[in-house]
N, C-alpha and C. Protein backbone atom coordinates (compact mmCIF):
# COMPACT_ATOMS: atom_id res chain seq x y z
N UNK A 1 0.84 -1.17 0.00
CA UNK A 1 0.00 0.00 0.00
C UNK A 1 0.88 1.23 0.00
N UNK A 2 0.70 2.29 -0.77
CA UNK A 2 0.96 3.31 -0.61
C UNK A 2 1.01 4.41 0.25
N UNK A 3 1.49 5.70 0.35
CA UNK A 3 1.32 6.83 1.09
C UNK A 3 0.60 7.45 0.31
N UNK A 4 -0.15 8.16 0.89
CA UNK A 4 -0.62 9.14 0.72
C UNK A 4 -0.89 10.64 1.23
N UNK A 5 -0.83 11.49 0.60
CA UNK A 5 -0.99 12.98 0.98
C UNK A 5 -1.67 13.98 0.75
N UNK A 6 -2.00 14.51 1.62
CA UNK A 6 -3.51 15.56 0.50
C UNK A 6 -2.86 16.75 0.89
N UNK A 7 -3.00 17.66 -0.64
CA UNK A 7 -2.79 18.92 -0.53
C UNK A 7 -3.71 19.69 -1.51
N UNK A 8 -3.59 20.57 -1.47
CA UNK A 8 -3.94 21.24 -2.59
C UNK A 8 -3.14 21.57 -4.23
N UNK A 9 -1.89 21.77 -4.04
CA UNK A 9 -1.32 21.31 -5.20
C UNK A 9 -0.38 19.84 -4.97
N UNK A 10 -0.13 19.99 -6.49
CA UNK A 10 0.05 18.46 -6.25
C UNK A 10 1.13 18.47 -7.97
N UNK A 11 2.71 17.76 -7.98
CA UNK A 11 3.15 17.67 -9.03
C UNK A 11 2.59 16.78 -10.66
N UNK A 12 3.41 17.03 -10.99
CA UNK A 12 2.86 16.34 -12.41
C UNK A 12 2.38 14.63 -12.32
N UNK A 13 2.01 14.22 -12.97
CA UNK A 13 1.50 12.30 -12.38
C UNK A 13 2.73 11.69 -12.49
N UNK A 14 4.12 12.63 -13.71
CA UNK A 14 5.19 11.58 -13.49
C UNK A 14 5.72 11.64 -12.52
N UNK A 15 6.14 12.29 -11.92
CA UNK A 15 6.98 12.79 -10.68
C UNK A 15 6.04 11.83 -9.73
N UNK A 16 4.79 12.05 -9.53
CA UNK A 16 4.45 11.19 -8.62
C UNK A 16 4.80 9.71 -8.40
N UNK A 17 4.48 9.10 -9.75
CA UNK A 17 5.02 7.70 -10.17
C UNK A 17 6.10 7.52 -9.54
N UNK A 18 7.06 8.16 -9.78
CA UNK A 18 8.57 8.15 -10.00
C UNK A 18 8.94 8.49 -8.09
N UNK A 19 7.91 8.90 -7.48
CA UNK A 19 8.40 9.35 -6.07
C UNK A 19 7.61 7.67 -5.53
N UNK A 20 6.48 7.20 -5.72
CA UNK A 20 6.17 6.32 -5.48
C UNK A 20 6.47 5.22 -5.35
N UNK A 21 7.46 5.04 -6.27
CA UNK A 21 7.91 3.45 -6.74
C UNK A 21 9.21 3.55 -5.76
N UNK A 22 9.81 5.12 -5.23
CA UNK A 22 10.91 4.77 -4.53
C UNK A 22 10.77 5.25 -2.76
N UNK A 23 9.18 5.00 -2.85
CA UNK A 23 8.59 4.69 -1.29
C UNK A 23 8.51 5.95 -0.65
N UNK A 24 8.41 6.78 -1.16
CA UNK A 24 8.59 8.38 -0.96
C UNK A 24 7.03 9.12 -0.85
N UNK A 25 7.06 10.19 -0.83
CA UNK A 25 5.30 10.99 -0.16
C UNK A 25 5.12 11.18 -1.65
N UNK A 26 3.85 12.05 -1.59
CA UNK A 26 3.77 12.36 -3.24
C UNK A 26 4.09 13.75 -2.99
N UNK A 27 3.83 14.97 -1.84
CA UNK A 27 4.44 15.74 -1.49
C UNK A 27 5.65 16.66 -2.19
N UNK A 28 5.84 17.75 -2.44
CA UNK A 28 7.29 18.04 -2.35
C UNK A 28 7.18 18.68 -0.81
N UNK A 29 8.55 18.66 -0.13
CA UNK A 29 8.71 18.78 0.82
C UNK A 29 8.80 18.34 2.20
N UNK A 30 8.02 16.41 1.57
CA UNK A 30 7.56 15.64 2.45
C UNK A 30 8.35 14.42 1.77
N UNK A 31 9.32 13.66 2.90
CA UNK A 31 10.31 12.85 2.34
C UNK A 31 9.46 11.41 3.19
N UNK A 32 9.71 10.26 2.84
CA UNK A 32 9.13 8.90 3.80
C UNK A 32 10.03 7.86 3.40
N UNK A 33 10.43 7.42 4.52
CA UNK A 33 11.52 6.78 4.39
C UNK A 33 11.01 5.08 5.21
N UNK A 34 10.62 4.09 4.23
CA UNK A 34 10.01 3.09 5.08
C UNK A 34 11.58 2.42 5.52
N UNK A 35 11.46 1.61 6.56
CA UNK A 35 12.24 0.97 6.53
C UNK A 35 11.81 -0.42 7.13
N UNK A 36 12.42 -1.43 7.69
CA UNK A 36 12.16 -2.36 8.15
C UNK A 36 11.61 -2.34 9.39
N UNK A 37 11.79 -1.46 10.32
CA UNK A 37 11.83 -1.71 11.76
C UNK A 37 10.61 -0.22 11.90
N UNK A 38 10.75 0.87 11.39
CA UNK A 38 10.08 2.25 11.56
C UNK A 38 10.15 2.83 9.76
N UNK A 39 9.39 3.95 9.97
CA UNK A 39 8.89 4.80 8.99
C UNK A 39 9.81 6.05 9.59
N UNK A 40 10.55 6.54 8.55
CA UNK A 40 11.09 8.53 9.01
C UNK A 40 10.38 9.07 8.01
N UNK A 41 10.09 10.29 8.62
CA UNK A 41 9.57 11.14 7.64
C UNK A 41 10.42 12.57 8.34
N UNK A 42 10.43 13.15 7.42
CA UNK A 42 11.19 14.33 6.53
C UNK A 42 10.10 15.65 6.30
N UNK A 43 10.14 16.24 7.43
CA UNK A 43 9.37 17.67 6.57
C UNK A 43 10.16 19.29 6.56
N UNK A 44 9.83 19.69 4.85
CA UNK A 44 10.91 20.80 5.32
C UNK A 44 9.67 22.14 5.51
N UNK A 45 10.42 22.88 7.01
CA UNK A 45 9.27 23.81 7.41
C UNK A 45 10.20 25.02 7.98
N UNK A 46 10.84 25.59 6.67
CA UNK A 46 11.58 26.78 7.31
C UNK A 46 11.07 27.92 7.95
N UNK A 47 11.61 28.43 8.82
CA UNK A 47 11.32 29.68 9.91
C UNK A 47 9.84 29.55 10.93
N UNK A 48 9.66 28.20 10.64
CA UNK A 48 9.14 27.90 11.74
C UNK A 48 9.65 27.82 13.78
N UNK A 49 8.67 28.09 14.92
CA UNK A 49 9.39 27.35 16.07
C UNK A 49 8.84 26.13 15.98
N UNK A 50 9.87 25.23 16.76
CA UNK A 50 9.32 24.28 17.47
C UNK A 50 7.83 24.46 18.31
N UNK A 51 7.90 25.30 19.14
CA UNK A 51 6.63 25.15 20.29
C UNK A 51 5.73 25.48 19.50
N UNK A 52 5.69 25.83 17.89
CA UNK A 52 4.24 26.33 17.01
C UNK A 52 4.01 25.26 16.25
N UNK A 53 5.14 23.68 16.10
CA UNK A 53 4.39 22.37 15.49
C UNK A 53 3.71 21.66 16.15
N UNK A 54 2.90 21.08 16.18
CA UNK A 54 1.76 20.05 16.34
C UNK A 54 1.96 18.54 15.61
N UNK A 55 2.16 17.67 16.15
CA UNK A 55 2.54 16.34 15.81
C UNK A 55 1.53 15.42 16.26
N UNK A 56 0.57 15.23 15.10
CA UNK A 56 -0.69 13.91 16.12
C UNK A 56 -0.32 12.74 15.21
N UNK A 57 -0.40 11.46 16.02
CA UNK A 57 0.01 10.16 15.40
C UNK A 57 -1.17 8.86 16.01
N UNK A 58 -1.39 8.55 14.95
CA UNK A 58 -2.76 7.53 15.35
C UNK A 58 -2.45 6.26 14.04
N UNK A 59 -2.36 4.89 14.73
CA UNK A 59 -2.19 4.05 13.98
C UNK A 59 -1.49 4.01 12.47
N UNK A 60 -1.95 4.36 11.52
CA UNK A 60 -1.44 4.55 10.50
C UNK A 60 -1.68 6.63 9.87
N UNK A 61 -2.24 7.56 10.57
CA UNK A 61 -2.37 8.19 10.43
C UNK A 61 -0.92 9.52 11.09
N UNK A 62 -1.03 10.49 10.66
CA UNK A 62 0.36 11.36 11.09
C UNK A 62 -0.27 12.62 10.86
N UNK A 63 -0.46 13.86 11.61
CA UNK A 63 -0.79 14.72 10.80
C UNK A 63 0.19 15.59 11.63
N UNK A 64 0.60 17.02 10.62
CA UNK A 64 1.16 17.96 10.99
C UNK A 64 0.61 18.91 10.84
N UNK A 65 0.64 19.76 11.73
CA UNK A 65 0.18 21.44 11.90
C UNK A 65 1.48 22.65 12.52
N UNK A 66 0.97 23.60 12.20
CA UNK A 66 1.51 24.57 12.68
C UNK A 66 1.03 25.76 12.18
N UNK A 67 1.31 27.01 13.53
CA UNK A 67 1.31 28.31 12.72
C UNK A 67 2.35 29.09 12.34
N UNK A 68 2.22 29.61 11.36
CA UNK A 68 3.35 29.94 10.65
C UNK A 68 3.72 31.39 11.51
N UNK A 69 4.59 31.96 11.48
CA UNK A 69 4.91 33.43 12.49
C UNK A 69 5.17 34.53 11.28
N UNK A 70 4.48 35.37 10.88
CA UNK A 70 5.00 36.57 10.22
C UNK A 70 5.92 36.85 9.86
N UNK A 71 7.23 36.28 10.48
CA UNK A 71 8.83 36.45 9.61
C UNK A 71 8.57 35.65 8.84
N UNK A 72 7.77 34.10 8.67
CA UNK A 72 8.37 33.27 8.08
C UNK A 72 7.11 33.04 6.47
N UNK A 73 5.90 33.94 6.95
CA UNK A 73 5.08 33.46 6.09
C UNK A 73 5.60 33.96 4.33
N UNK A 74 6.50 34.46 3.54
CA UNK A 74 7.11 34.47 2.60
C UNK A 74 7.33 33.31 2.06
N UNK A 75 7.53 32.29 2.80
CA UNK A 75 7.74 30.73 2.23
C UNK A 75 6.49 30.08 2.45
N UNK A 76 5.16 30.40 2.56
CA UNK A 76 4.29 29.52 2.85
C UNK A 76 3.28 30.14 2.11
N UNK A 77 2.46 29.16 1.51
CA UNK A 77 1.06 30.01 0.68
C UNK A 77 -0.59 30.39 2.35
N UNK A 78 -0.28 29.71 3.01
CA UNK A 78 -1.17 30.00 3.91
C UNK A 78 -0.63 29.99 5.21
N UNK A 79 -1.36 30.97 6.23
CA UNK A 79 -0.61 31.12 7.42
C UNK A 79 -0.46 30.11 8.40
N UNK A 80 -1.57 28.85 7.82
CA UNK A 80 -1.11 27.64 8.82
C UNK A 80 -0.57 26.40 7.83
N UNK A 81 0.55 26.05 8.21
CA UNK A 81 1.31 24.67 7.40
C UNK A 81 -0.15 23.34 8.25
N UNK A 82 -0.26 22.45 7.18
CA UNK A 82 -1.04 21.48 7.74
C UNK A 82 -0.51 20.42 6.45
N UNK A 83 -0.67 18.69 6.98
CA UNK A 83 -0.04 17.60 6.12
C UNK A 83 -0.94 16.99 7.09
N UNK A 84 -1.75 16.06 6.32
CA UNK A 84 -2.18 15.07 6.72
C UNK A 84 -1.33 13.84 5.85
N UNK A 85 -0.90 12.43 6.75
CA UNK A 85 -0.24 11.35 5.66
C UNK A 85 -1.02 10.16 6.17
N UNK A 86 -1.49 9.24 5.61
CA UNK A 86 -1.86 7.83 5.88
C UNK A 86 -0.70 6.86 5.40
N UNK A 87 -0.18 6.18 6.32
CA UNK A 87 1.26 5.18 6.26
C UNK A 87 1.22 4.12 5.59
N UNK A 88 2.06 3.56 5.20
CA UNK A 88 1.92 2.03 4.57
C UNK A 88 1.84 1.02 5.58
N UNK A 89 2.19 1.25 7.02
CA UNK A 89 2.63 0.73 7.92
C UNK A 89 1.51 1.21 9.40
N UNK A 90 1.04 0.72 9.96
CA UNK A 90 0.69 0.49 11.49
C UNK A 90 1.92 1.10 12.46
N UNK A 91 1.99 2.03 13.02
CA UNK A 91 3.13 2.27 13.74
C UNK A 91 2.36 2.72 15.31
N UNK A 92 3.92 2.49 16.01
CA UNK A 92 3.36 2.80 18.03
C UNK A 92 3.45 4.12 18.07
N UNK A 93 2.39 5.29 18.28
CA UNK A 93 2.44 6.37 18.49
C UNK A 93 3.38 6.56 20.31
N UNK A 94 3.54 5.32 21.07
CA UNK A 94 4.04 5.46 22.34
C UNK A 94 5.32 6.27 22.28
N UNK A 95 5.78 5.53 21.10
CA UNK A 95 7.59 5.79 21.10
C UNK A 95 7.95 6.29 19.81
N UNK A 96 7.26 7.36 19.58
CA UNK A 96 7.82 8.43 18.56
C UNK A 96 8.68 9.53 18.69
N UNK A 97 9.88 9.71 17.52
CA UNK A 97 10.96 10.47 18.17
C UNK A 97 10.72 11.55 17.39
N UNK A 98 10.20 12.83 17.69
CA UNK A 98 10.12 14.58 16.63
C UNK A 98 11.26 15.00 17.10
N UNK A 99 12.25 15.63 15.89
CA UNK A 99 12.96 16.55 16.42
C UNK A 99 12.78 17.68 14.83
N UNK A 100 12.87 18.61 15.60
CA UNK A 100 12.67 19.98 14.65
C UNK A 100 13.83 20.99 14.71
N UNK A 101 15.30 20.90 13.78
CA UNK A 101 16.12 21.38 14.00
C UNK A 101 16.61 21.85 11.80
N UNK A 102 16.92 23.21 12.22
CA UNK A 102 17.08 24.13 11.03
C UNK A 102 16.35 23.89 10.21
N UNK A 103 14.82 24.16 10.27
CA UNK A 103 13.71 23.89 9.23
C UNK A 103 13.71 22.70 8.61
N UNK A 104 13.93 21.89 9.22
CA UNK A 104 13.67 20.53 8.93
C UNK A 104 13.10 19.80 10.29
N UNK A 105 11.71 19.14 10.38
CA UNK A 105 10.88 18.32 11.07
C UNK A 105 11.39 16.93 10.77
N UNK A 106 12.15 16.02 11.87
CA UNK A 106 12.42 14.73 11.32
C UNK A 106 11.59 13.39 12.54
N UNK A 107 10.67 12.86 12.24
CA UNK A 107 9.96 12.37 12.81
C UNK A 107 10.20 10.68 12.35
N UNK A 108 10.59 9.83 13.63
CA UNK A 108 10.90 8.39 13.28
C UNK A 108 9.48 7.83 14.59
N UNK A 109 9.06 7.11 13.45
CA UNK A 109 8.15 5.99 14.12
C UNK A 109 7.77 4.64 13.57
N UNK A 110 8.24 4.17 15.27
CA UNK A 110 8.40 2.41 14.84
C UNK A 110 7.23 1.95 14.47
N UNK A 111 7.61 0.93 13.73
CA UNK A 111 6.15 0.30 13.51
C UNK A 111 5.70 -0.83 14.69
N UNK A 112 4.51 -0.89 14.51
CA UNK A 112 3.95 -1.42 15.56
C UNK A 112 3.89 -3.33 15.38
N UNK A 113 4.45 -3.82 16.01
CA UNK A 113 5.06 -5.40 15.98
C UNK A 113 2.87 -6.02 15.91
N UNK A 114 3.13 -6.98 14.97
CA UNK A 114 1.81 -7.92 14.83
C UNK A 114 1.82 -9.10 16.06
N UNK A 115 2.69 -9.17 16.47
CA UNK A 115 3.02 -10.62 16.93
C UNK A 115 3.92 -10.61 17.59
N UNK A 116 4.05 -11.81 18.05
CA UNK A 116 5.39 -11.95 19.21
C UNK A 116 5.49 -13.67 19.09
N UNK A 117 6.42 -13.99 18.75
CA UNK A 117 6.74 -15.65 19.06
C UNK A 117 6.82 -15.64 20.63
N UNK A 118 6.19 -16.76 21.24
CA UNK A 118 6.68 -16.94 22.47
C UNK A 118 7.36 -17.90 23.21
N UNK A 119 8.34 -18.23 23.77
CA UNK A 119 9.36 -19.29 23.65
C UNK A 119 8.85 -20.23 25.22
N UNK A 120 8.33 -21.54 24.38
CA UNK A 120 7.94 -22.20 25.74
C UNK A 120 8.77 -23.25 26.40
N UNK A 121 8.85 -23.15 27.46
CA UNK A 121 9.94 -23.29 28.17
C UNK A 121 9.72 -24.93 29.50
């Protein structure tokens, strides 16, 4: 299954293809990095603060918010940044790591284990 992202604009269908097939958002600005163990995602959100992002995480859902501050709205078409993403992956919202350092949002979350072998003894 795919990612997905809703925005209002949105690149050409090749670019999408072409971001798709290499497990990536359809997004510009929004990077997804599956891996085996967790999902990173990548958002670039210059002249933003920290204490003005908003990070909600629900099963396969992620959304980002923020308000943008008057120095920074020159890079943004509206005064609030918002990304909603639906994951390819089930992940533990318990143990999610945000860090928001030089306009870049880098958010790792594990995925959430199906199972457990249990070793009987």
């Amino acid at each position: 299954m795919g990612v997905y992202v809703f925005s209002l604009t949105m690149p050409p269908l090749s670019a999408l293809i072409g971001r798709l097939k290499k497990g990536l958002a359809l997004l510009e600005g929004v990077d997804l990095e599956d891996q085996v163990d967790k999902i990173v995602l990548r958002f670039v959100m210059p002249g933003l603060r920290k204490e003005d992002i908003e990070l909600y995480v629900d099963g396969r859902a992620v959304r980002v918010k923020a308000k943008i501050p008057e120095e920074a709205r020159r890079f943004y078409i509206s005064p609030v940044y918002h990304r909603y993403l639906v994951l390819p992956s089930e992940v533990n919202p318990d143990n999610v790591i945000a860090k928001y350092e030089n306009g870049l949002l880098t958010v790792i979350l594990p995925k959430k284990i199906a199972g457990k072998k249990i070793n009987v003894e």
